[in-house]
C-alpha atoms as a PDB file:
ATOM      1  CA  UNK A   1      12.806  21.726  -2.704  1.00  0.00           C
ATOM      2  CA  UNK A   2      12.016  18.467  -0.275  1.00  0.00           C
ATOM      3  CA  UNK A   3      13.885  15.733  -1.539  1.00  0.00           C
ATOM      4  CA  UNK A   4      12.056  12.198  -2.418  1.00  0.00           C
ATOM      5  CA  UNK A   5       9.311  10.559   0.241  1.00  0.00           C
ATOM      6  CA  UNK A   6      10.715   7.517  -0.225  1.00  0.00           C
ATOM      7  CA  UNK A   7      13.970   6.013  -2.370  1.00  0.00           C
ATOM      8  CA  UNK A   8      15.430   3.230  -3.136  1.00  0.00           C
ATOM      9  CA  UNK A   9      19.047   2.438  -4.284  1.00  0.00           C
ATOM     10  CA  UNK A  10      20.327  -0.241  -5.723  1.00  0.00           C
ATOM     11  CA  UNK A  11      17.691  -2.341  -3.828  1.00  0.00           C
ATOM     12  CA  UNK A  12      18.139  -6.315  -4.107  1.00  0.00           C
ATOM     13  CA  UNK A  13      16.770  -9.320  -2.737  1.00  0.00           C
ATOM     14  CA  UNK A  14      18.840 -13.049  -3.583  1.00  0.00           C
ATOM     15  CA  UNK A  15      16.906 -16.398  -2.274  1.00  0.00           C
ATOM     16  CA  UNK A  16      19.069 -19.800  -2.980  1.00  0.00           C
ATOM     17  CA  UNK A  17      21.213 -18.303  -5.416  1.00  0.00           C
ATOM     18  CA  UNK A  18      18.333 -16.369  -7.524  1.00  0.00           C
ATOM     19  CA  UNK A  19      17.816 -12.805  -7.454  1.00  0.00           C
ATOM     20  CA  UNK A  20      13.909 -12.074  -6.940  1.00  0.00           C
ATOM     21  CA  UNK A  21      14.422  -8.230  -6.618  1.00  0.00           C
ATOM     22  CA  UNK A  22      17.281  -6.591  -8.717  1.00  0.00           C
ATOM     23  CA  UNK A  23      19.001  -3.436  -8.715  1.00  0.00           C
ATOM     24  CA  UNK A  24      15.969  -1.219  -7.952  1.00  0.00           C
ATOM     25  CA  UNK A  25      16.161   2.597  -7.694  1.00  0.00           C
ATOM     26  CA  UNK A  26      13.289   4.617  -7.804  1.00  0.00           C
ATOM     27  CA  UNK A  27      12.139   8.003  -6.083  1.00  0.00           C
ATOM     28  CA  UNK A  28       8.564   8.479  -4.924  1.00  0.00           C
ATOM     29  CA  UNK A  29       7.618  12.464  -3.439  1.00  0.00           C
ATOM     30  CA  UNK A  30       4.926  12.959  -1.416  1.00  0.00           C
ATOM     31  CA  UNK A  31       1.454  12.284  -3.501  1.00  0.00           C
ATOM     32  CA  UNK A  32       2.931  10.674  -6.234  1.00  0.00           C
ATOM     33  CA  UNK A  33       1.442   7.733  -6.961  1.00  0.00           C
ATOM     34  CA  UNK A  34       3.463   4.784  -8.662  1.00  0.00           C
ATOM     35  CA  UNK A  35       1.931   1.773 -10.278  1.00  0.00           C
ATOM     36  CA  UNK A  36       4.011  -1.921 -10.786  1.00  0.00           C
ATOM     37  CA  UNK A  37       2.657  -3.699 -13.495  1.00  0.00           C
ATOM     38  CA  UNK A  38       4.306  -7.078 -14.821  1.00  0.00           C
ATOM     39  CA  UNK A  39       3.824 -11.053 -15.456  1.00  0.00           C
ATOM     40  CA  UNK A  40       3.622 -13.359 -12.423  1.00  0.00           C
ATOM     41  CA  UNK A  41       6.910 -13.987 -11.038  1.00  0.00           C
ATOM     42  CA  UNK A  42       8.499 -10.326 -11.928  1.00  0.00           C
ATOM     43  CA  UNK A  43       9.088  -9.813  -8.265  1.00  0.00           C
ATOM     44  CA  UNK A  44       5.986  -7.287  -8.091  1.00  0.00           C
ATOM     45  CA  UNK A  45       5.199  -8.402  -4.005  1.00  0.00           C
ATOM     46  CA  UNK A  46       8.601  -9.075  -3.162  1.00  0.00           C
ATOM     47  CA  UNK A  47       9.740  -5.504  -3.970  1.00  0.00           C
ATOM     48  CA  UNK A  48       6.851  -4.386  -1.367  1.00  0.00           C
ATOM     49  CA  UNK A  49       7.674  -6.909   1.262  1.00  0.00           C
ATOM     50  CA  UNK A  50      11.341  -5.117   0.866  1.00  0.00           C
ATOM     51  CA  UNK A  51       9.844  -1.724   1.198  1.00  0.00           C
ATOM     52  CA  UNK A  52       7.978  -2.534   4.218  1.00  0.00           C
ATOM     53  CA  UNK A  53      10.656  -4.622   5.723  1.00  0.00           C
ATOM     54  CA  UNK A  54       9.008  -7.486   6.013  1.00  0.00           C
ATOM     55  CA  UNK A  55      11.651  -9.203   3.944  1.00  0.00           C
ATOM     56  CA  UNK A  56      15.134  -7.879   4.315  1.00  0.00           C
ATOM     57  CA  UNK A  57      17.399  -6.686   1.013  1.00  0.00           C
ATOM     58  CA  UNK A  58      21.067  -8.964   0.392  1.00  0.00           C
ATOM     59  CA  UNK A  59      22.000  -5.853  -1.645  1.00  0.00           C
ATOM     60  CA  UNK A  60      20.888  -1.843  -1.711  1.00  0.00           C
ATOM     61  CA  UNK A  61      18.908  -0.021   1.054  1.00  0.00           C
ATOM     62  CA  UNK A  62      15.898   2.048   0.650  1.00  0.00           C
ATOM     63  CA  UNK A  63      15.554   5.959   2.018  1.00  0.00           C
ATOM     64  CA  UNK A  64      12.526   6.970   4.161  1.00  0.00           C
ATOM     65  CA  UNK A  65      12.480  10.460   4.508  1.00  0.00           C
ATOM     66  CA  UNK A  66      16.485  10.451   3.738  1.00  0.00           C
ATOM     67  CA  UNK A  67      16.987   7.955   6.230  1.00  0.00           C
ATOM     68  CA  UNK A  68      18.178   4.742   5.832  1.00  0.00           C
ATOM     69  CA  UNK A  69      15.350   2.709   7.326  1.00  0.00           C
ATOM     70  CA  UNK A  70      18.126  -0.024   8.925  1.00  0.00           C
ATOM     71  CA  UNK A  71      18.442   3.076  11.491  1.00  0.00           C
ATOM     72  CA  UNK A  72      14.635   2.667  12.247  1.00  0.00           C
ATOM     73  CA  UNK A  73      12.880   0.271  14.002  1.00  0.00           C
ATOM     74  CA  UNK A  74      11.451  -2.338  11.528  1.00  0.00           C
ATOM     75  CA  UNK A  75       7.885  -1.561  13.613  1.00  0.00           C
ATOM     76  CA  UNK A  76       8.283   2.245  13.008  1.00  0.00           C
ATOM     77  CA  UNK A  77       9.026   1.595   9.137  1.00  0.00           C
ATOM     78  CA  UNK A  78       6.020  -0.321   9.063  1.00  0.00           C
ATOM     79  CA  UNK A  79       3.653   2.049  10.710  1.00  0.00           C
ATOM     80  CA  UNK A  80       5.034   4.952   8.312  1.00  0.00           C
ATOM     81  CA  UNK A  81       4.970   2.316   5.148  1.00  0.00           C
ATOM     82  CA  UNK A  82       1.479   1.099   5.746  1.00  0.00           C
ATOM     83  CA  UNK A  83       0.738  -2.160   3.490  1.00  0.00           C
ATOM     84  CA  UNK A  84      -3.120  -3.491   1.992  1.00  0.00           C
ATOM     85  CA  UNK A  85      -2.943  -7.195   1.372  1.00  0.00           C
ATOM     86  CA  UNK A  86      -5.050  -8.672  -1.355  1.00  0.00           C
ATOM     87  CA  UNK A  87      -6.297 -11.132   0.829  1.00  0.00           C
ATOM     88  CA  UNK A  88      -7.857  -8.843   3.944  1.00  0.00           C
ATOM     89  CA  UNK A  89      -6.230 -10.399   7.480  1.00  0.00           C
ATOM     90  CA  UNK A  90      -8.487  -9.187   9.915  1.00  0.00           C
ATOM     91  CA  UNK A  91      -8.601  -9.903  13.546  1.00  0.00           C
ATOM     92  CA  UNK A  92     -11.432 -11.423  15.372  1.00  0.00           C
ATOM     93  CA  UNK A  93     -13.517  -9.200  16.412  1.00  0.00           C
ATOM     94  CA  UNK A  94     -15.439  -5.849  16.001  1.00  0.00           C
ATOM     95  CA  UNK A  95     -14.191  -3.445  13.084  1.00  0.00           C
ATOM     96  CA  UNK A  96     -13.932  -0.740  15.568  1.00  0.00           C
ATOM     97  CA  UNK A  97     -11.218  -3.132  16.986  1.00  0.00           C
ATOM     98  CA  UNK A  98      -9.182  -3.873  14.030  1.00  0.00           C
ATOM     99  CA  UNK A  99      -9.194  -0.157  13.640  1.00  0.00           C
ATOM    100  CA  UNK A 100      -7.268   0.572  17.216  1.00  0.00           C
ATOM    101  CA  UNK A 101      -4.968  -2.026  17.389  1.00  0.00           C
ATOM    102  CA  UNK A 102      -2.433  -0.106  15.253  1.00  0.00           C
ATOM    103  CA  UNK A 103      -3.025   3.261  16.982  1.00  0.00           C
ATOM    104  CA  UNK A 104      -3.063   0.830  20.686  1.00  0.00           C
ATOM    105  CA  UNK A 105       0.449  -1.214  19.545  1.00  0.00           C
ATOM    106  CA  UNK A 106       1.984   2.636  20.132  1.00  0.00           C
ATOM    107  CA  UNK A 107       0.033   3.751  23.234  1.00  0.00           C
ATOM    108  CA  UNK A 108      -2.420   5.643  21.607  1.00  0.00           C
ATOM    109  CA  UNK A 109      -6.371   5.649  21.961  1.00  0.00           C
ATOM    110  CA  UNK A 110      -8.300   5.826  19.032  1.00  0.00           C
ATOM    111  CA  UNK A 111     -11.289   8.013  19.456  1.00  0.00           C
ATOM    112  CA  UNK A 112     -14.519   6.913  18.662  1.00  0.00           C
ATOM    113  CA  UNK A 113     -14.726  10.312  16.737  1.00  0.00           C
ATOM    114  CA  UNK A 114     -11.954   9.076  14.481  1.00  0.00           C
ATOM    115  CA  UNK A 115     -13.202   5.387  14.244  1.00  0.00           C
ATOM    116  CA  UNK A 116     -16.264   7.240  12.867  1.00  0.00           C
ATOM    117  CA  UNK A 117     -13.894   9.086  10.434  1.00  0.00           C
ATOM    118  CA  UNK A 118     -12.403   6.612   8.777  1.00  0.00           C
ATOM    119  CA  UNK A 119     -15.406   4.555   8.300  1.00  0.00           C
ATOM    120  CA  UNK A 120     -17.191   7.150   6.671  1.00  0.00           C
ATOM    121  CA  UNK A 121     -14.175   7.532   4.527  1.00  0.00           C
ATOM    122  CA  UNK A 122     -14.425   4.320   3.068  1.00  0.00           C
ATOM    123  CA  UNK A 123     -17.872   3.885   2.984  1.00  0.00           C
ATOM    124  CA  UNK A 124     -18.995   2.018   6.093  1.00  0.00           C
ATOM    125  CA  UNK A 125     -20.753   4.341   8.351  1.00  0.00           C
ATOM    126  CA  UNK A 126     -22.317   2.505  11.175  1.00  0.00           C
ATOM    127  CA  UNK A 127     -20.171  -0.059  10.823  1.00  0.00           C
ATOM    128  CA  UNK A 128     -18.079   0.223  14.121  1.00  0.00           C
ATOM    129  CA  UNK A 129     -19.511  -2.658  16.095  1.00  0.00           C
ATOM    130  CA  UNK A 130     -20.149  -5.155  13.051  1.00  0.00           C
ATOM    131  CA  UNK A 131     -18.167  -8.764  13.494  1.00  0.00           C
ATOM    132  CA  UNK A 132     -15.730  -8.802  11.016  1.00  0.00           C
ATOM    133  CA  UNK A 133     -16.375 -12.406  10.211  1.00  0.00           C
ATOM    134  CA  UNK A 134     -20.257 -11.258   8.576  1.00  0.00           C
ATOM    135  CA  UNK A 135     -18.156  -8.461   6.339  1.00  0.00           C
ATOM    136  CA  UNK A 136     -18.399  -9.429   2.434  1.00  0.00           C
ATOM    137  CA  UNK A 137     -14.995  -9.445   0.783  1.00  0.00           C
ATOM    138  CA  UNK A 138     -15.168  -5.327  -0.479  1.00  0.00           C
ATOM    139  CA  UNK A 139     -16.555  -4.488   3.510  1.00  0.00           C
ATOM    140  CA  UNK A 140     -13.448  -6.387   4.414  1.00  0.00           C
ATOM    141  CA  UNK A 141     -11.160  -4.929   2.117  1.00  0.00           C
ATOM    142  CA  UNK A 142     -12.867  -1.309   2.744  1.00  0.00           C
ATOM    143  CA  UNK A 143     -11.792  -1.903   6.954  1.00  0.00           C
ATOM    144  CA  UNK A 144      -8.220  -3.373   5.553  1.00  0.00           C
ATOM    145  CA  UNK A 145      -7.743   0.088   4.098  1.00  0.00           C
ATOM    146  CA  UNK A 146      -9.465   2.055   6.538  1.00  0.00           C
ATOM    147  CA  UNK A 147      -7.141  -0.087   9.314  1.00  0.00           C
ATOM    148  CA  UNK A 148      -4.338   1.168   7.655  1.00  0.00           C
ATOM    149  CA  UNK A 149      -5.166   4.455   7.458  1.00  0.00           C
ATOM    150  CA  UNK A 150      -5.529   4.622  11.034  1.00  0.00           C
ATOM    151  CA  UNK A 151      -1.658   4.077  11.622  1.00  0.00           C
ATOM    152  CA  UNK A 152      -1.715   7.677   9.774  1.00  0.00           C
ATOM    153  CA  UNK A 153       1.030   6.308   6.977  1.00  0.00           C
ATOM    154  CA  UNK A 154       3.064   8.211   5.465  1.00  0.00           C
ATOM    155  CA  UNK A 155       2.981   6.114   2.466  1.00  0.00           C
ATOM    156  CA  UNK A 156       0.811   3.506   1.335  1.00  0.00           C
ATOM    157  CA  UNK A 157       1.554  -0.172  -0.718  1.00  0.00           C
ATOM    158  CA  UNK A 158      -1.515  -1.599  -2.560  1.00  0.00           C
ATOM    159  CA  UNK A 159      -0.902  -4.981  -3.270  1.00  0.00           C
ATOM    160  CA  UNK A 160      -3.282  -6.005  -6.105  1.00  0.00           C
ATOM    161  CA  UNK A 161      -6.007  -4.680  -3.659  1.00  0.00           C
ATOM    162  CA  UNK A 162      -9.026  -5.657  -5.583  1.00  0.00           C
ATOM    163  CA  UNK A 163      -7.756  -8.732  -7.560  1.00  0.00           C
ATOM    164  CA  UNK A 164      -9.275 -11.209  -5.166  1.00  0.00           C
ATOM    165  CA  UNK A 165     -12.822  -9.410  -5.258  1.00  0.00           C
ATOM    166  CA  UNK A 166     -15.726  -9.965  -7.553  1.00  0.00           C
ATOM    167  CA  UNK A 167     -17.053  -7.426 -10.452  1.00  0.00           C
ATOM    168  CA  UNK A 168     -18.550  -4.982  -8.565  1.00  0.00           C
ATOM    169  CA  UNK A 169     -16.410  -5.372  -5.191  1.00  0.00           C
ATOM    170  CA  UNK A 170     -13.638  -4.639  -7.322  1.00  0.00           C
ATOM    171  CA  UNK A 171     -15.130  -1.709  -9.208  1.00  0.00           C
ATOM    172  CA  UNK A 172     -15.862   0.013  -5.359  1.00  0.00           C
ATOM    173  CA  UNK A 173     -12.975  -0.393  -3.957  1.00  0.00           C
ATOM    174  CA  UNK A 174     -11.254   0.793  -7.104  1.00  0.00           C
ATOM    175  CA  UNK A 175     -13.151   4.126  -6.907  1.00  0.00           C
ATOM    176  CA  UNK A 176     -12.774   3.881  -2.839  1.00  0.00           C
ATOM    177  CA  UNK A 177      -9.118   4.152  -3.483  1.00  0.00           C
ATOM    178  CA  UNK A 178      -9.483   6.735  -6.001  1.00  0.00           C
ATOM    179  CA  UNK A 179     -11.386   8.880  -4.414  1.00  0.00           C
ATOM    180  CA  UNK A 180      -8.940   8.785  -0.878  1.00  0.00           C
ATOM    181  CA  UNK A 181      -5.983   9.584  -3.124  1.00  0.00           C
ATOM    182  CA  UNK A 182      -7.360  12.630  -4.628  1.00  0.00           C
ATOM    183  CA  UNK A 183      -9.204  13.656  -1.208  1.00  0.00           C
ATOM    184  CA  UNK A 184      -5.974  12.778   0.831  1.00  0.00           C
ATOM    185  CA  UNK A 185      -3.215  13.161  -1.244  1.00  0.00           C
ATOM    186  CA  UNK A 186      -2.203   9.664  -0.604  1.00  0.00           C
ATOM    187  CA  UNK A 187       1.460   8.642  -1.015  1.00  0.00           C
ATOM    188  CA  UNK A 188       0.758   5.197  -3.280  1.00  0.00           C
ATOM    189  CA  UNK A 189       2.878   2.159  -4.593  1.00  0.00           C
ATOM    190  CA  UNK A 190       0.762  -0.014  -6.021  1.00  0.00           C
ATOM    191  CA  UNK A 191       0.898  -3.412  -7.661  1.00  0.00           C
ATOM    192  CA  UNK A 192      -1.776  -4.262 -10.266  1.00  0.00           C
ATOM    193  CA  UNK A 193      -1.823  -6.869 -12.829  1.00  0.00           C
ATOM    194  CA  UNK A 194      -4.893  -4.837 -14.706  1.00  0.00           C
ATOM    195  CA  UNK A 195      -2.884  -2.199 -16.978  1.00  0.00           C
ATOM    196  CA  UNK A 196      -5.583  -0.496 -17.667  1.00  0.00           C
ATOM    197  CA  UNK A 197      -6.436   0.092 -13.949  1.00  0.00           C
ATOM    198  CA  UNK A 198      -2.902   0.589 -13.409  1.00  0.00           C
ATOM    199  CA  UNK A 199      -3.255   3.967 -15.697  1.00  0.00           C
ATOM    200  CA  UNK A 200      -6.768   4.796 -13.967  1.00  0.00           C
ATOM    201  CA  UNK A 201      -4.899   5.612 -11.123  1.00  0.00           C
ATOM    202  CA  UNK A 202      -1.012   6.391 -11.179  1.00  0.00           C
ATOM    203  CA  UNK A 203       0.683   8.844 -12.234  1.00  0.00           C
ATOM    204  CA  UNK A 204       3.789   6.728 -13.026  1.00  0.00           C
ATOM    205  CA  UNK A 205       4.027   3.066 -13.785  1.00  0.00           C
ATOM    206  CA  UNK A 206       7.257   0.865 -13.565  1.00  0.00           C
ATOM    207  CA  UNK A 207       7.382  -2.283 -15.113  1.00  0.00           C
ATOM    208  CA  UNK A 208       9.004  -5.343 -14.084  1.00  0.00           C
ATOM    209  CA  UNK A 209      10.120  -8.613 -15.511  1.00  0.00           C
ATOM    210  CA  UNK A 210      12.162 -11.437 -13.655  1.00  0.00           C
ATOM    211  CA  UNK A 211      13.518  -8.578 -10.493  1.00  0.00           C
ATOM    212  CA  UNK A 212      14.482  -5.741 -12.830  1.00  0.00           C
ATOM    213  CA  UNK A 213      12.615  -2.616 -13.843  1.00  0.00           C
ATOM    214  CA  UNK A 214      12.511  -2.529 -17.687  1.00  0.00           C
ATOM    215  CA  UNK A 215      10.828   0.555 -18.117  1.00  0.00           C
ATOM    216  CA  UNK A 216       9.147   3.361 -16.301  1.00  0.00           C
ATOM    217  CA  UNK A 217       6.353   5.284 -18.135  1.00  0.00           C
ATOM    218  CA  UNK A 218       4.595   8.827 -16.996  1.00  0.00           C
ATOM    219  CA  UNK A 219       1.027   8.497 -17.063  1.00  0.00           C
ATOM    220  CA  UNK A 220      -1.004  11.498 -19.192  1.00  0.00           C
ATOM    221  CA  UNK A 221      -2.639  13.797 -16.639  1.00  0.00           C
ATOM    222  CA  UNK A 222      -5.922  14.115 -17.955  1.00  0.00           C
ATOM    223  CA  UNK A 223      -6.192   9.956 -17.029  1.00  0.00           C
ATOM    224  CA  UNK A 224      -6.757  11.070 -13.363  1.00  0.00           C
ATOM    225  CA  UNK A 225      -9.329  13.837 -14.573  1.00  0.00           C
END
Protein backbone atom coordinates (compact mmCIF):
# COMPACT_ATOMS: atom_id res chain seq x y z
CA UNK A 1 0.00 0.00 0.00
CA UNK A 2 1.64 3.66 -1.02
CA UNK A 3 2.35 5.38 1.99
CA UNK A 4 0.94 9.15 2.62
CA UNK A 5 1.21 12.00 -0.40
CA UNK A 6 2.22 14.28 1.88
CA UNK A 7 3.07 14.26 5.97
CA UNK A 8 3.87 16.23 8.41
CA UNK A 9 5.59 15.58 11.81
CA UNK A 10 5.77 17.42 14.55
CA UNK A 11 5.62 20.54 12.28
CA UNK A 12 6.24 24.04 14.13
CA UNK A 13 6.69 27.50 13.36
CA UNK A 14 7.97 30.14 16.57
CA UNK A 15 8.04 34.10 15.58
CA UNK A 16 9.44 36.43 18.65
CA UNK A 17 8.94 33.95 21.17
CA UNK A 18 5.21 32.81 20.04
CA UNK A 19 4.44 29.68 18.42
CA UNK A 20 2.07 30.40 15.27
CA UNK A 21 2.15 26.70 14.06
CA UNK A 22 2.36 23.90 16.77
CA UNK A 23 3.12 20.39 16.80
CA UNK A 24 1.33 19.46 13.54
CA UNK A 25 1.15 15.89 12.17
CA UNK A 26 -1.14 14.97 9.67
CA UNK A 27 -1.12 12.47 6.59
CA UNK A 28 -2.76 13.41 3.31
CA UNK A 29 -2.85 10.25 0.32
CA UNK A 30 -3.27 11.00 -2.98
CA UNK A 31 -7.05 12.49 -3.60
CA UNK A 32 -7.82 13.08 -0.24
CA UNK A 33 -8.97 16.20 0.29
CA UNK A 34 -8.45 18.01 3.78
CA UNK A 35 -10.26 21.08 4.91
CA UNK A 36 -8.74 23.73 7.89
CA UNK A 37 -11.39 25.44 9.45
CA UNK A 38 -10.79 27.82 12.59
CA UNK A 39 -11.06 31.58 14.08
CA UNK A 40 -8.70 34.25 12.70
CA UNK A 41 -5.39 33.93 14.13
CA UNK A 42 -5.43 29.85 14.50
CA UNK A 43 -2.45 29.73 12.24
CA UNK A 44 -4.75 28.45 9.22
CA UNK A 45 -2.19 30.37 6.34
CA UNK A 46 0.82 29.97 8.23
CA UNK A 47 0.54 26.15 8.28
CA UNK A 48 0.32 26.48 4.25
CA UNK A 49 3.11 28.93 3.89
CA UNK A 50 5.07 25.97 5.93
CA UNK A 51 3.86 23.37 3.55
CA UNK A 52 4.88 25.21 0.58
CA UNK A 53 8.06 26.47 2.04
CA UNK A 54 7.52 29.73 1.76
CA UNK A 55 8.04 30.13 5.47
CA UNK A 56 10.50 27.77 7.04
CA UNK A 57 9.49 25.40 10.33
CA UNK A 58 11.83 26.19 13.93
CA UNK A 59 10.58 22.68 14.83
CA UNK A 60 9.26 19.32 12.76
CA UNK A 61 9.68 18.71 8.98
CA UNK A 62 7.08 17.74 6.57
CA UNK A 63 7.33 14.43 4.07
CA UNK A 64 6.69 14.83 0.30
CA UNK A 65 6.46 11.66 -1.17
CA UNK A 66 8.62 10.20 1.96
CA UNK A 67 11.09 12.72 1.48
CA UNK A 68 12.02 15.25 3.63
CA UNK A 69 11.45 18.31 1.48
CA UNK A 70 14.84 20.16 3.16
CA UNK A 71 16.51 17.55 0.57
CA UNK A 72 14.53 19.33 -2.28
CA UNK A 73 14.92 22.41 -3.78
CA UNK A 74 12.50 24.95 -2.15
CA UNK A 75 11.49 25.75 -6.15
CA UNK A 76 10.83 21.99 -6.80
CA UNK A 77 8.62 21.76 -3.48
CA UNK A 78 6.77 24.54 -4.73
CA UNK A 79 6.05 23.39 -8.20
CA UNK A 80 4.88 19.86 -6.69
CA UNK A 81 2.89 21.86 -3.69
CA UNK A 82 1.11 24.26 -5.95
CA UNK A 83 -0.60 27.20 -3.78
CA UNK A 84 -4.13 29.52 -4.83
CA UNK A 85 -3.97 32.81 -3.02
CA UNK A 86 -7.18 34.48 -2.04
CA UNK A 87 -6.13 37.52 -3.48
CA UNK A 88 -5.23 36.38 -7.39
CA UNK A 89 -1.37 37.81 -8.17
CA UNK A 90 -1.29 37.81 -11.70
CA UNK A 91 1.35 39.06 -13.98
CA UNK A 92 0.95 41.70 -16.53
CA UNK A 93 0.00 40.50 -19.36
CA UNK A 94 -2.04 37.97 -21.50
CA UNK A 95 -3.61 34.88 -19.55
CA UNK A 96 -1.99 32.65 -21.99
CA UNK A 97 1.18 34.17 -20.35
CA UNK A 98 0.52 33.72 -16.77
CA UNK A 99 -0.25 30.22 -17.80
CA UNK A 100 3.55 29.43 -19.20
CA UNK A 101 5.57 31.09 -16.92
CA UNK A 102 5.49 28.13 -14.49
CA UNK A 103 5.91 25.46 -17.21
CA UNK A 104 8.88 28.29 -18.89
CA UNK A 105 10.70 28.83 -15.12
CA UNK A 106 11.66 24.82 -15.85
CA UNK A 107 12.44 24.91 -19.59
CA UNK A 108 9.35 23.73 -20.75
CA UNK A 109 6.93 25.12 -23.57
CA UNK A 110 3.48 25.17 -22.92
CA UNK A 111 1.48 24.21 -25.91
CA UNK A 112 -1.15 26.20 -27.11
CA UNK A 113 -3.12 22.82 -27.12
CA UNK A 114 -2.71 22.70 -23.36
CA UNK A 115 -3.25 26.51 -22.74
CA UNK A 116 -6.56 25.62 -24.45
CA UNK A 117 -6.96 22.74 -21.91
CA UNK A 118 -6.82 24.28 -18.96
CA UNK A 119 -8.94 27.14 -19.89
CA UNK A 120 -11.66 25.09 -20.85
CA UNK A 121 -11.22 23.39 -17.57
CA UNK A 122 -12.03 26.24 -15.64
CA UNK A 123 -14.37 27.80 -17.68
CA UNK A 124 -12.64 30.38 -19.86
CA UNK A 125 -12.50 29.15 -23.34
CA UNK A 126 -11.28 31.81 -25.63
CA UNK A 127 -9.74 33.41 -23.10
CA UNK A 128 -5.98 32.94 -24.05
CA UNK A 129 -5.15 36.40 -25.32
CA UNK A 130 -7.46 38.48 -22.82
CA UNK A 131 -5.32 41.23 -20.58
CA UNK A 132 -5.46 40.07 -17.31
CA UNK A 133 -6.01 43.51 -15.94
CA UNK A 134 -9.97 43.51 -17.77
CA UNK A 135 -10.53 39.87 -15.86
CA UNK A 136 -13.40 40.26 -13.05
CA UNK A 137 -12.28 38.88 -9.71
CA UNK A 138 -13.84 34.92 -10.40
CA UNK A 139 -12.01 35.21 -14.28
CA UNK A 140 -9.00 36.06 -12.20
CA UNK A 141 -9.30 33.59 -9.67
CA UNK A 142 -10.47 30.90 -12.46
CA UNK A 143 -6.62 31.72 -14.39
CA UNK A 144 -5.02 31.66 -10.60
CA UNK A 145 -6.20 28.07 -10.51
CA UNK A 146 -5.86 27.19 -13.96
CA UNK A 147 -2.00 28.81 -13.57
CA UNK A 148 -1.46 26.45 -11.05
CA UNK A 149 -2.59 23.64 -12.60
CA UNK A 150 -0.27 24.15 -15.30
CA UNK A 151 2.85 23.44 -12.99
CA UNK A 152 1.01 19.83 -13.02
CA UNK A 153 1.02 19.76 -8.87
CA UNK A 154 1.06 17.07 -7.19
CA UNK A 155 -0.89 18.60 -4.49
CA UNK A 156 -2.85 21.59 -4.24
CA UNK A 157 -3.35 24.45 -1.10
CA UNK A 158 -6.58 26.53 -1.37
CA UNK A 159 -6.24 29.36 0.68
CA UNK A 160 -9.77 30.69 1.39
CA UNK A 161 -10.02 30.75 -2.50
CA UNK A 162 -13.33 32.39 -2.83
CA UNK A 163 -13.50 34.52 0.39
CA UNK A 164 -12.48 37.69 -1.35
CA UNK A 165 -15.18 37.21 -4.23
CA UNK A 166 -18.74 38.36 -4.39
CA UNK A 167 -22.07 36.02 -4.18
CA UNK A 168 -22.03 34.53 -7.27
CA UNK A 169 -18.09 34.68 -8.01
CA UNK A 170 -17.85 32.74 -5.02
CA UNK A 171 -20.60 30.24 -5.74
CA UNK A 172 -18.54 29.46 -9.41
CA UNK A 173 -15.51 29.08 -8.33
CA UNK A 174 -16.78 26.92 -5.49
CA UNK A 175 -18.35 24.50 -8.02
CA UNK A 176 -15.12 25.21 -10.43
CA UNK A 177 -13.15 23.62 -7.70
CA UNK A 178 -15.55 20.97 -7.14
CA UNK A 179 -15.97 19.85 -10.19
CA UNK A 180 -11.74 19.65 -10.95
CA UNK A 181 -11.47 17.57 -7.78
CA UNK A 182 -13.88 14.98 -8.72
CA UNK A 183 -12.79 15.16 -12.58
CA UNK A 184 -9.01 15.19 -11.54
CA UNK A 185 -8.70 13.59 -8.48
CA UNK A 186 -7.09 16.59 -7.04
CA UNK A 187 -4.77 16.24 -4.02
CA UNK A 188 -6.44 19.34 -1.75
CA UNK A 189 -5.56 21.25 1.57
CA UNK A 190 -7.74 23.77 1.90
CA UNK A 191 -8.40 26.64 4.27
CA UNK A 192 -11.98 27.94 4.57
CA UNK A 193 -13.53 29.99 7.17
CA UNK A 194 -17.23 28.86 5.73
CA UNK A 195 -17.86 25.39 7.66
CA UNK A 196 -20.41 24.62 5.77
CA UNK A 197 -18.37 24.92 2.51
CA UNK A 198 -15.65 23.34 4.28
CA UNK A 199 -17.98 19.98 4.42
CA UNK A 200 -19.22 20.66 0.67
CA UNK A 201 -16.00 19.69 -0.31
CA UNK A 202 -13.51 17.65 2.00
CA UNK A 203 -13.44 14.64 2.97
CA UNK A 204 -11.63 15.43 6.26
CA UNK A 205 -11.55 18.64 8.20
CA UNK A 206 -8.91 19.63 10.92
CA UNK A 207 -9.54 22.28 13.13
CA UNK A 208 -7.30 24.73 14.56
CA UNK A 209 -7.15 27.18 17.38
CA UNK A 210 -4.05 29.39 18.44
CA UNK A 211 -1.22 26.75 16.20
CA UNK A 212 -2.62 23.44 17.42
CA UNK A 213 -5.03 21.01 15.81
CA UNK A 214 -7.89 20.39 18.30
CA UNK A 215 -9.74 18.03 16.42
CA UNK A 216 -9.93 16.26 13.13
CA UNK A 217 -13.40 15.14 11.88
CA UNK A 218 -14.23 12.62 8.74
CA UNK A 219 -16.66 14.12 6.57
CA UNK A 220 -19.96 11.70 5.64
CA UNK A 221 -19.52 10.50 2.05
CA UNK A 222 -22.74 11.11 0.69
CA UNK A 223 -21.72 15.21 1.33
CA UNK A 224 -19.59 14.91 -1.90
CA UNK A 225 -22.57 13.03 -3.72
Amino acid sequence: MAGPLLRTEHLSREVAGKKIVDDISLEICAGDVLAVVGPSAAGKSSLLRLLNRLDEPTAGTVYLDGVDYRRIAPREVRRRIGLVLQTPHLFPSTVAENLRFGPRQRGEILPESAVRRFLEGVGLAGYENRDVYHLSGGEAQRVNIARTLANSPEIILLDEPTSALDDVSESGVEALIQDLIQKMNLTCLMITHDDTQARRLAKRILVMEKGRQTRLDIVASQSHA
